[in-house]
PDB file of N, CA and C in Angstrom:
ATOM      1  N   UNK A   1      31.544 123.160  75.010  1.00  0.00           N
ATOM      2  CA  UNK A   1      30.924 124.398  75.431  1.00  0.00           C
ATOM      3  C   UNK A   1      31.342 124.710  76.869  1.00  0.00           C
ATOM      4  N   UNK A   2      32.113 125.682  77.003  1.00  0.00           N
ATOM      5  CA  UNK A   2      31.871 126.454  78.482  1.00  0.00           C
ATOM      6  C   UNK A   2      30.751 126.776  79.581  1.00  0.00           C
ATOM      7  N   UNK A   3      30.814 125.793  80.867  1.00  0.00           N
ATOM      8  CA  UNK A   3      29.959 126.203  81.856  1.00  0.00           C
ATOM      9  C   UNK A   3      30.546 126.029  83.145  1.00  0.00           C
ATOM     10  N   UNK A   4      29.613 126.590  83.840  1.00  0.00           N
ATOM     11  CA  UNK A   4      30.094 127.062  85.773  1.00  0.00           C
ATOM     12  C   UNK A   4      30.799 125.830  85.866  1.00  0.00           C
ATOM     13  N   UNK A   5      30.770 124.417  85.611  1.00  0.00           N
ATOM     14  CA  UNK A   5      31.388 122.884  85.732  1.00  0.00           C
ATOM     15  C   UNK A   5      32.789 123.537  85.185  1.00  0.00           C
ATOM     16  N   UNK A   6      32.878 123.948  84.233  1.00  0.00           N
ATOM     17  CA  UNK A   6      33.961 124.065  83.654  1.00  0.00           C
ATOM     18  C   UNK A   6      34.891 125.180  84.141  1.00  0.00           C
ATOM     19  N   UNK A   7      36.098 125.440  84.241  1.00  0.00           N
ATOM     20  CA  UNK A   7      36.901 126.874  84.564  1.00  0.00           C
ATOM     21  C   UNK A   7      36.920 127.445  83.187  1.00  0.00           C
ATOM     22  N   UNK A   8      36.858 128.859  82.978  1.00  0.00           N
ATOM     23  CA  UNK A   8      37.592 129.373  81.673  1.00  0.00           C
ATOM     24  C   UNK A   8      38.615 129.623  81.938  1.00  0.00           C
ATOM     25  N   UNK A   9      39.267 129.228  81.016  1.00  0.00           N
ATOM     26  CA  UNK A   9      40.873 129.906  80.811  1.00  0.00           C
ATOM     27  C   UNK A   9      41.360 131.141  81.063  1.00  0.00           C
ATOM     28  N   UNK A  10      41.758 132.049  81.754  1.00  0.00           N
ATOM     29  CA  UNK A  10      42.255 133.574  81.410  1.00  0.00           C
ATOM     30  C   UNK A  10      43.874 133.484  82.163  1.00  0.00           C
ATOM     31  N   UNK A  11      44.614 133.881  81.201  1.00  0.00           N
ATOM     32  CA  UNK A  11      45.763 134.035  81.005  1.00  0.00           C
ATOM     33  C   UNK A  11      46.362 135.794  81.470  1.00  0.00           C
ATOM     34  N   UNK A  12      47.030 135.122  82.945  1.00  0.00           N
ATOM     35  CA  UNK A  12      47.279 136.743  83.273  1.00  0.00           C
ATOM     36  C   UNK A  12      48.722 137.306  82.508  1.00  0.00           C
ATOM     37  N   UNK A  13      48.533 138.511  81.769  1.00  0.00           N
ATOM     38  CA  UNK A  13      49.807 139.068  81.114  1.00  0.00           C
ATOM     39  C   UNK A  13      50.719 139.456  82.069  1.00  0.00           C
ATOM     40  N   UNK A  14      49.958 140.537  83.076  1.00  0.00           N
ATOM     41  CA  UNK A  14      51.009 141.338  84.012  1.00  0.00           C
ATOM     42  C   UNK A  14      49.704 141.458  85.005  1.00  0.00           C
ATOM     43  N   UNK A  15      50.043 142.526  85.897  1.00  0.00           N
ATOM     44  CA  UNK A  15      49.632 142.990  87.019  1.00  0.00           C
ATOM     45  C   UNK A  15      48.160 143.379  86.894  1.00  0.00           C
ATOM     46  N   UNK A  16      47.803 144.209  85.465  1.00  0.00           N
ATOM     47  CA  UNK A  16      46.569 144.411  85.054  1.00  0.00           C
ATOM     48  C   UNK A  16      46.168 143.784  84.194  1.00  0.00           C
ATOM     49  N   UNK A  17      45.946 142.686  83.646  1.00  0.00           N
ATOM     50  CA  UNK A  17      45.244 142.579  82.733  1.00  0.00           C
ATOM     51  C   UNK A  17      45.405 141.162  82.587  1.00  0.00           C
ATOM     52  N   UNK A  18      44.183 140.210  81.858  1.00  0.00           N
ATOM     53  CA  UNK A  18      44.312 139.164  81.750  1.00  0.00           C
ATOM     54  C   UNK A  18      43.482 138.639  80.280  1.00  0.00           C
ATOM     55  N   UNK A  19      43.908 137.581  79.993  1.00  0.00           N
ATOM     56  CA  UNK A  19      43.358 137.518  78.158  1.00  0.00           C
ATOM     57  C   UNK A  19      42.826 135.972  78.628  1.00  0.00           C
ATOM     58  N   UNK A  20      41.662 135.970  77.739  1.00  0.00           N
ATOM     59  CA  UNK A  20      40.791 134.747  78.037  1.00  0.00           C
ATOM     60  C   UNK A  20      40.139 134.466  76.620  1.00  0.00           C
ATOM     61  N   UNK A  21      38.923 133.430  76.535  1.00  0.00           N
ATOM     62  CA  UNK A  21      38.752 132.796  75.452  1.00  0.00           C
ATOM     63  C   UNK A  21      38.423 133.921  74.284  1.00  0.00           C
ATOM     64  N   UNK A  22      38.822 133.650  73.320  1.00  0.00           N
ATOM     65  CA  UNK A  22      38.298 134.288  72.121  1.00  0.00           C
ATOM     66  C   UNK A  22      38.831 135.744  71.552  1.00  0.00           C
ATOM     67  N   UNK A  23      39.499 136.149  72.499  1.00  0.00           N
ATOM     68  CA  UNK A  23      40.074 137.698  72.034  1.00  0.00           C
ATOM     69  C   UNK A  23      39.737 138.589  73.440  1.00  0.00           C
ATOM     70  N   UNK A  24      38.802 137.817  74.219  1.00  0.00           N
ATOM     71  CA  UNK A  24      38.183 138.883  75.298  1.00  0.00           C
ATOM     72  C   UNK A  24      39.183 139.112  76.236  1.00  0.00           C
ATOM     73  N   UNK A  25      38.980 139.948  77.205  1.00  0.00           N
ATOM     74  CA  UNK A  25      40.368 140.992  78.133  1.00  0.00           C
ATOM     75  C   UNK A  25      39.515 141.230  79.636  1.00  0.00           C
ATOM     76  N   UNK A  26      39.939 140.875  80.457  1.00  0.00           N
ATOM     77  CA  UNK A  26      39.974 141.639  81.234  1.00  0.00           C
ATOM     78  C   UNK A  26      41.032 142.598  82.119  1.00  0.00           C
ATOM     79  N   UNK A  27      40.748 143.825  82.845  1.00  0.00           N
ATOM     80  CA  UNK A  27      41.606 144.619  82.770  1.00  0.00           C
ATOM     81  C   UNK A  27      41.472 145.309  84.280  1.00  0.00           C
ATOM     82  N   UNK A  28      42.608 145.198  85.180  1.00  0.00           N
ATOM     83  CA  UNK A  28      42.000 146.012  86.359  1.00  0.00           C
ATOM     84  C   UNK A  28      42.405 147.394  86.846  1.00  0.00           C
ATOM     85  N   UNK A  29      41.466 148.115  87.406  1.00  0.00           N
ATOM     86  CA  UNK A  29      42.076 149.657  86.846  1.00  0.00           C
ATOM     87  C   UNK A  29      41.248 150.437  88.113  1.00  0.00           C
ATOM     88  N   UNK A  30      41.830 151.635  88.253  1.00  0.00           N
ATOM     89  CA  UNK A  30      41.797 152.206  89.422  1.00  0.00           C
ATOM     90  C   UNK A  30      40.365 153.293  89.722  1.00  0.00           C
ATOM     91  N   UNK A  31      39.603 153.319  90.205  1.00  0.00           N
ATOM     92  CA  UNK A  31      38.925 154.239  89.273  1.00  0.00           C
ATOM     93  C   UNK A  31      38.023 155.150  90.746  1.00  0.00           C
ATOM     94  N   UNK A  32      38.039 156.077  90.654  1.00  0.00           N
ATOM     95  CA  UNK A  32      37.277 156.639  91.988  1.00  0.00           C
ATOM     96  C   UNK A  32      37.520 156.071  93.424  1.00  0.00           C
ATOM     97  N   UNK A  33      39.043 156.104  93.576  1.00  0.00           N
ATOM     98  CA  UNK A  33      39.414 155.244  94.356  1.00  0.00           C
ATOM     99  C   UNK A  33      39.104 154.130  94.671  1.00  0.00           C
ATOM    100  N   UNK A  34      39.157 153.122  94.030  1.00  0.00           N
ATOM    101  CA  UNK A  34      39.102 151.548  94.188  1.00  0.00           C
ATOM    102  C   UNK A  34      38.921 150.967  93.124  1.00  0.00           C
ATOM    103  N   UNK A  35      39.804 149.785  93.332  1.00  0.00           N
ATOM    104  CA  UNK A  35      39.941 148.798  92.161  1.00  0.00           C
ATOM    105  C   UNK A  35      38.653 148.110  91.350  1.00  0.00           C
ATOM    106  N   UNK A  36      38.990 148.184  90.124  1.00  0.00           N
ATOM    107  CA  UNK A  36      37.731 147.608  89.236  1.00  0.00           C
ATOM    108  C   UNK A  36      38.297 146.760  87.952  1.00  0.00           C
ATOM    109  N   UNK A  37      36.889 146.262  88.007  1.00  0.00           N
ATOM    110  CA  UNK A  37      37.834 144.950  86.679  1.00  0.00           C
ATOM    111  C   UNK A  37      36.874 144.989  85.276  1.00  0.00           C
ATOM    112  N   UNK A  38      37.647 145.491  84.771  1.00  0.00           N
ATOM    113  CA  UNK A  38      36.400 145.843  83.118  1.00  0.00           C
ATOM    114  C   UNK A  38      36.463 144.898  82.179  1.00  0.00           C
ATOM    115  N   UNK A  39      35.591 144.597  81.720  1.00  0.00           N
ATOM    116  CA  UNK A  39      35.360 143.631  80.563  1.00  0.00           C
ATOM    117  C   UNK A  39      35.549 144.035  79.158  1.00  0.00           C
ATOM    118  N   UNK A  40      36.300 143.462  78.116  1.00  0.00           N
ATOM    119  CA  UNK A  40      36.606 144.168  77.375  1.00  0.00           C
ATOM    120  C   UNK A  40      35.965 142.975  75.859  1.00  0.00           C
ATOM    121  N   UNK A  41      35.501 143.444  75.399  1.00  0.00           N
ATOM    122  CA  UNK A  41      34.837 142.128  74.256  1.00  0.00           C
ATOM    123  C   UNK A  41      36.314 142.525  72.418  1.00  0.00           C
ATOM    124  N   UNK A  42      36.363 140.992  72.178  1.00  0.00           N
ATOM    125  CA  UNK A  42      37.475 141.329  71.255  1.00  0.00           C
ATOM    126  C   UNK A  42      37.324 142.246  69.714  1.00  0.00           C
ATOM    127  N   UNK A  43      35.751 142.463  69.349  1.00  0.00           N
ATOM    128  CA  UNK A  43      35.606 142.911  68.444  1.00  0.00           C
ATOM    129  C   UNK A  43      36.090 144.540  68.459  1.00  0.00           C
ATOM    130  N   UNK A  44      35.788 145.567  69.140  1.00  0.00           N
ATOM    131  CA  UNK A  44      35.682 146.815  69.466  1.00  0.00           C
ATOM    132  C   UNK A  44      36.476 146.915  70.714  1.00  0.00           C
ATOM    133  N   UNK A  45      37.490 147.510  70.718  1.00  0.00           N
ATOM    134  CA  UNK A  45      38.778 147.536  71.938  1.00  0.00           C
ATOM    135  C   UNK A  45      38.252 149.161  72.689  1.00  0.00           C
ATOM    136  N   UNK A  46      37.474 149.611  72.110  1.00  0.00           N
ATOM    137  CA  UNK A  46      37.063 151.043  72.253  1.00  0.00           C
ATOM    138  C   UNK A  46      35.827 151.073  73.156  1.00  0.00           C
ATOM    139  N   UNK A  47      35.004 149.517  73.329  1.00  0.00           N
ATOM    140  CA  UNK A  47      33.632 149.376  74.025  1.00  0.00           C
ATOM    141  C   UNK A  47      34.616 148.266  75.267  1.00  0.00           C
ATOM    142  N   UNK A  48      34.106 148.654  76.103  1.00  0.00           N
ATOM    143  CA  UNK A  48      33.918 147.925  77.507  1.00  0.00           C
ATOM    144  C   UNK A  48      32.574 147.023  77.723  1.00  0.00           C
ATOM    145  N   UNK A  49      31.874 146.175  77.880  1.00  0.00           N
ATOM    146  CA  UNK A  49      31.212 145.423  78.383  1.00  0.00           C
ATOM    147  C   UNK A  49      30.405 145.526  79.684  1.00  0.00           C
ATOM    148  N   UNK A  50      31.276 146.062  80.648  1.00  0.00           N
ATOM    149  CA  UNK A  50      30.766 146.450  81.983  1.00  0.00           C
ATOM    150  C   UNK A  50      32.479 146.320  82.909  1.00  0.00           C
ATOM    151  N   UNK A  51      31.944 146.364  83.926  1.00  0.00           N
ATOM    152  CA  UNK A  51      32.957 146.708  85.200  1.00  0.00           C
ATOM    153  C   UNK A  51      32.118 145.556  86.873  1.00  0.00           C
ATOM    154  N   UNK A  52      33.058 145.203  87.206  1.00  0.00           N
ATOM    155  CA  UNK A  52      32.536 144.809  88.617  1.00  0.00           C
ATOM    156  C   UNK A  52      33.595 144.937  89.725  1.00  0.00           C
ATOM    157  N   UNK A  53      33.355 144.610  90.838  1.00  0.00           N
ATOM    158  CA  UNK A  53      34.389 144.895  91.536  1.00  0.00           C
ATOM    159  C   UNK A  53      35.373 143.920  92.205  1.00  0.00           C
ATOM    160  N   UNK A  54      35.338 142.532  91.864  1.00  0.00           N
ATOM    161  CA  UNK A  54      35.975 141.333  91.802  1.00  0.00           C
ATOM    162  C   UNK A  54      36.673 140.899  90.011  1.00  0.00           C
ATOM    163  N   UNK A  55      37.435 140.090  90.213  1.00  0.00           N
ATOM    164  CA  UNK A  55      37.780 139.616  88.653  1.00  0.00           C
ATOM    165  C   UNK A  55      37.069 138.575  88.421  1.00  0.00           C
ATOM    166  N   UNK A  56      36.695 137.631  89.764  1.00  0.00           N
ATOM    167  CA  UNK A  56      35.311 136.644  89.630  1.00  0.00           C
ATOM    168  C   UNK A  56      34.212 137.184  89.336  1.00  0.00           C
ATOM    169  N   UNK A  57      33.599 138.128  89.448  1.00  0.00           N
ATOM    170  CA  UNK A  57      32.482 138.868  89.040  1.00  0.00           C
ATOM    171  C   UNK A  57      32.492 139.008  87.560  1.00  0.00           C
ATOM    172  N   UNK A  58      33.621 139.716  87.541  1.00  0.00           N
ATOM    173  CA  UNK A  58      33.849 140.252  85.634  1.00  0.00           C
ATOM    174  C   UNK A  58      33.954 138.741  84.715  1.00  0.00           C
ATOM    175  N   UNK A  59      34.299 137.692  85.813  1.00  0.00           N
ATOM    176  CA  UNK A  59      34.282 136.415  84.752  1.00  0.00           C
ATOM    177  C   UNK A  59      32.370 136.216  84.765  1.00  0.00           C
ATOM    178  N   UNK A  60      32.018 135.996  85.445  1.00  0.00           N
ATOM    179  CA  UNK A  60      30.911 136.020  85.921  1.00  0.00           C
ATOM    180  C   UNK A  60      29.834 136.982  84.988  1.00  0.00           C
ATOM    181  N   UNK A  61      30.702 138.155  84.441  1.00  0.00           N
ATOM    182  CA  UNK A  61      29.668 139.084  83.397  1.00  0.00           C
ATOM    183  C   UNK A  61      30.141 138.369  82.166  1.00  0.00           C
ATOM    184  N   UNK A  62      31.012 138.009  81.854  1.00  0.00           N
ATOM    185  CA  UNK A  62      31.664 137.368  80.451  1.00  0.00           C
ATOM    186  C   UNK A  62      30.822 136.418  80.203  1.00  0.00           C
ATOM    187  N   UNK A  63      30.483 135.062  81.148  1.00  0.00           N
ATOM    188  CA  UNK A  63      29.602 133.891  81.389  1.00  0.00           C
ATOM    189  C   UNK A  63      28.018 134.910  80.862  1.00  0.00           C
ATOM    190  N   UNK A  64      27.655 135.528  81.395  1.00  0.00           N
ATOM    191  CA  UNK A  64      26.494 136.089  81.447  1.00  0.00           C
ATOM    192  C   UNK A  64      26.046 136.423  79.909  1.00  0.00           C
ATOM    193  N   UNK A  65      26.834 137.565  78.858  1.00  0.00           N
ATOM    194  CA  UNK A  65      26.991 138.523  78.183  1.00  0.00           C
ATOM    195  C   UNK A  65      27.228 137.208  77.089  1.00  0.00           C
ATOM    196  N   UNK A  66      27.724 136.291  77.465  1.00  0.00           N
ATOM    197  CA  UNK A  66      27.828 135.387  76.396  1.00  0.00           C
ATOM    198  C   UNK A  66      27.263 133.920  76.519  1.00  0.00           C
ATOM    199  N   UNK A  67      25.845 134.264  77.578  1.00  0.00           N
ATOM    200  CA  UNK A  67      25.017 132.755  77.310  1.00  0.00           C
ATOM    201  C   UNK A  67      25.547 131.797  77.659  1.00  0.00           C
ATOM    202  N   UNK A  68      26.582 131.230  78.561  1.00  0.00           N
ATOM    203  CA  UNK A  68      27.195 130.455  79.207  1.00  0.00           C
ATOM    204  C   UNK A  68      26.550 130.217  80.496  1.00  0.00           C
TER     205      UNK A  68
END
C-alpha cells in the first residue's frame, strides 16, 4: 500500500505531463496566467479531480482523493 513513507511513482512524459500509479495523469497547464497542475483520474479523461499550484500539492490531492 502507498503512504507519505513511501514515494509514488510518476513518470514524466514531456514538459507537461506526468503518468503515475494506475492510469492517473498529472498535467501542467497555463491558466489565468500562472502555472497549474491538474489531476486527472484514469476512468473519465473528460473529469479533472482538482488543480493546485505545485506538482507536490497535486500529488498530495491524488494521496488525499484516494485514502492514502
Amino acid at each position: 500500500m502507498e503512504n507519505d513513507s513511501q514515494p509514488i511513482s510518476w513518470q514524466q512524459k514531456d514538459a507537461y505531463s506526468w503518468f503515475g500509479p494506475k492510469g492517473w495523469t498529472i498535467c501542467r497547464v497555463y491558466v489565468f496566467g500562472q502555472w497549474r497542475f491538474k489531476l486527472w483520474p484514469p476512468a473519465d479523461p473528460a473529469m479533472h479531480v482538482g488543480w493546485r499550484s505545485s506538482f507536490e500539492a497535486a500529488q498530495t490531492l491524488y494521496r488525499e482523493f484516494n485514502g492514502l
